[in-house]
Protein backbone atom coordinates (compact mmCIF):
# COMPACT_ATOMS: atom_id res chain seq x y z
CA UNK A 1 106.20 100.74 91.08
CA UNK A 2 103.97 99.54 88.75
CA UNK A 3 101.63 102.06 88.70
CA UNK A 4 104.29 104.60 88.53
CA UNK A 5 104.72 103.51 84.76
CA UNK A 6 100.94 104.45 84.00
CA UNK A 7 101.17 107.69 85.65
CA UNK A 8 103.76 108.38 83.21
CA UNK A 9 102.43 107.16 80.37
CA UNK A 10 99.41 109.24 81.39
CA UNK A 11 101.94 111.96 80.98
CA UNK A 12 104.06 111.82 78.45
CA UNK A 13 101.01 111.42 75.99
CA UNK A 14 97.27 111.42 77.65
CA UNK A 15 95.96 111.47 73.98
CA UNK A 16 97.41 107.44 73.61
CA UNK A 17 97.17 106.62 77.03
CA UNK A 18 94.48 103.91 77.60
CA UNK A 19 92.28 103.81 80.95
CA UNK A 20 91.64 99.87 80.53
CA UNK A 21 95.63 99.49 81.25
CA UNK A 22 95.19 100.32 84.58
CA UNK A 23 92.34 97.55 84.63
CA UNK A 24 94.27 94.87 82.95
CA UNK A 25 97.02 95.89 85.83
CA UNK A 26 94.74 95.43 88.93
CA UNK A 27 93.70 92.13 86.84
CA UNK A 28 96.77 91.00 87.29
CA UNK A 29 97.55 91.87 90.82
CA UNK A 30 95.43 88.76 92.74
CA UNK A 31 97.16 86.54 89.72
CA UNK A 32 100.42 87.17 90.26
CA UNK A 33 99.83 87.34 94.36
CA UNK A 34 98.45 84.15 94.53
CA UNK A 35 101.52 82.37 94.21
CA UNK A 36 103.32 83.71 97.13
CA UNK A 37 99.98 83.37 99.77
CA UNK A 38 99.43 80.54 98.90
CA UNK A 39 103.43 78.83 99.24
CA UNK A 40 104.98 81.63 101.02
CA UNK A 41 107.57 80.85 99.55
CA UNK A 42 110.39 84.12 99.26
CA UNK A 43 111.83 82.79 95.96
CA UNK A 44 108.31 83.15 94.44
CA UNK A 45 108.18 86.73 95.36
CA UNK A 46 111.18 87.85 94.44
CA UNK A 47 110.63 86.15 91.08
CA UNK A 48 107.25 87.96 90.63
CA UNK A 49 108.91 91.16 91.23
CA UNK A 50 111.74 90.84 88.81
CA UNK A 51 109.25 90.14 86.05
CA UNK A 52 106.83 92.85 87.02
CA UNK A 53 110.43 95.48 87.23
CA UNK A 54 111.76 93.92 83.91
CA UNK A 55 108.07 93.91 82.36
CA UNK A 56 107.48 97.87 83.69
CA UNK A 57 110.87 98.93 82.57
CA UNK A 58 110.69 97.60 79.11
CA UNK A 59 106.99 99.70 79.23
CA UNK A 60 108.13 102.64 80.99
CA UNK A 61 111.04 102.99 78.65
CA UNK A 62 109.03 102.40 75.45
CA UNK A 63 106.85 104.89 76.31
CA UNK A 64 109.94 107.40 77.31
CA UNK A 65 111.22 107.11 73.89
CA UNK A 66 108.58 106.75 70.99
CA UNK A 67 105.82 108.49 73.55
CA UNK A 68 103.24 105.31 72.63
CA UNK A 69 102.12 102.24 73.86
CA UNK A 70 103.91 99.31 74.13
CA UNK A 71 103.09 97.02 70.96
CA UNK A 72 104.47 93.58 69.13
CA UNK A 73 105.17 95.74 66.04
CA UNK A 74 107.47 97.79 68.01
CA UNK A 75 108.91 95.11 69.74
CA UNK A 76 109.96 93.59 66.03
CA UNK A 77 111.42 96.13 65.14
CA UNK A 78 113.53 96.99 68.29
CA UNK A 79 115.12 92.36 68.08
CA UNK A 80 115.57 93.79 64.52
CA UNK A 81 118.33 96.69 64.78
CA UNK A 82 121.67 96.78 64.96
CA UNK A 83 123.34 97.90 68.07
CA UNK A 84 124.90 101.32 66.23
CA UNK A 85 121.64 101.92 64.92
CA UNK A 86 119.78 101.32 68.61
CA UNK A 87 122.53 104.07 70.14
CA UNK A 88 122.24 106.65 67.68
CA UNK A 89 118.32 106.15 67.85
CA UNK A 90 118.70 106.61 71.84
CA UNK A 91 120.77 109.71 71.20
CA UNK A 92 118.20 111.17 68.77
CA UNK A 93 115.57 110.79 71.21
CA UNK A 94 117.20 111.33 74.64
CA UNK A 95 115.87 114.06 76.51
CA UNK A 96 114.59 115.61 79.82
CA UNK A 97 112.06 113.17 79.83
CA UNK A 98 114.70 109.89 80.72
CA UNK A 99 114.69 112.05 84.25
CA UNK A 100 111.58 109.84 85.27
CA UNK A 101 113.45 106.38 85.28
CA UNK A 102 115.13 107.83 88.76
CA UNK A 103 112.31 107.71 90.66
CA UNK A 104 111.51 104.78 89.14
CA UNK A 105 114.70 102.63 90.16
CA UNK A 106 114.28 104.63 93.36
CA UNK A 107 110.92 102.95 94.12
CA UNK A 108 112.00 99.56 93.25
């Protein structure tokens, strides 16, 4: 699942997609994972998934529409619009690519 979201980043737009990504992922792997060896606790790991989905959606999306990287700039800007201006800005940009979120809620 959450590698699915760098293969399409790699995808959409291999000139902006950055290699050390998929590092900073694996990093976090044994760091989130911990956790849940180490209580075994099912709460914990269903809590670590939601994040990683919501985290990986808001990325995978991102990417989707402005075909870059995730960054705080964008982020501003996107807790700074209006919901009219949001849904005519998804309607600009909507296109074949929104076809890869199904296999993404499929592998969740």
């Amino acid at each position: 699942m959450l590698l699915y979201v760098q293969f399409v980043a790699a995808f959409v737009n291999y000139e902006l997609f950055d290699i050390r990504e998929l590092a900073i992922l694996f990093a976090w792997f044994p760091i989130l994972s911990f956790p849940y060896f180490l209580t075994q606790n099912k709460f914990c790991y269903i809590l670590i998934v939601v994040v990683c989905f919501l985290e990986s959606f808001v990325n995978l999306v991102h990417w989707l529409f402005l075909k870059s990287p995730l960054s705080a700039t964008s982020l501003f800007v996107l807790a700074n619009t209006n919901y009219y201006e949001s849904i005519d800005f998804v309607q600009l940009k909507s296109g074949a690519y929104f076809l890869l979120l199904i296999p993404y809620f499929i592998l969740m």
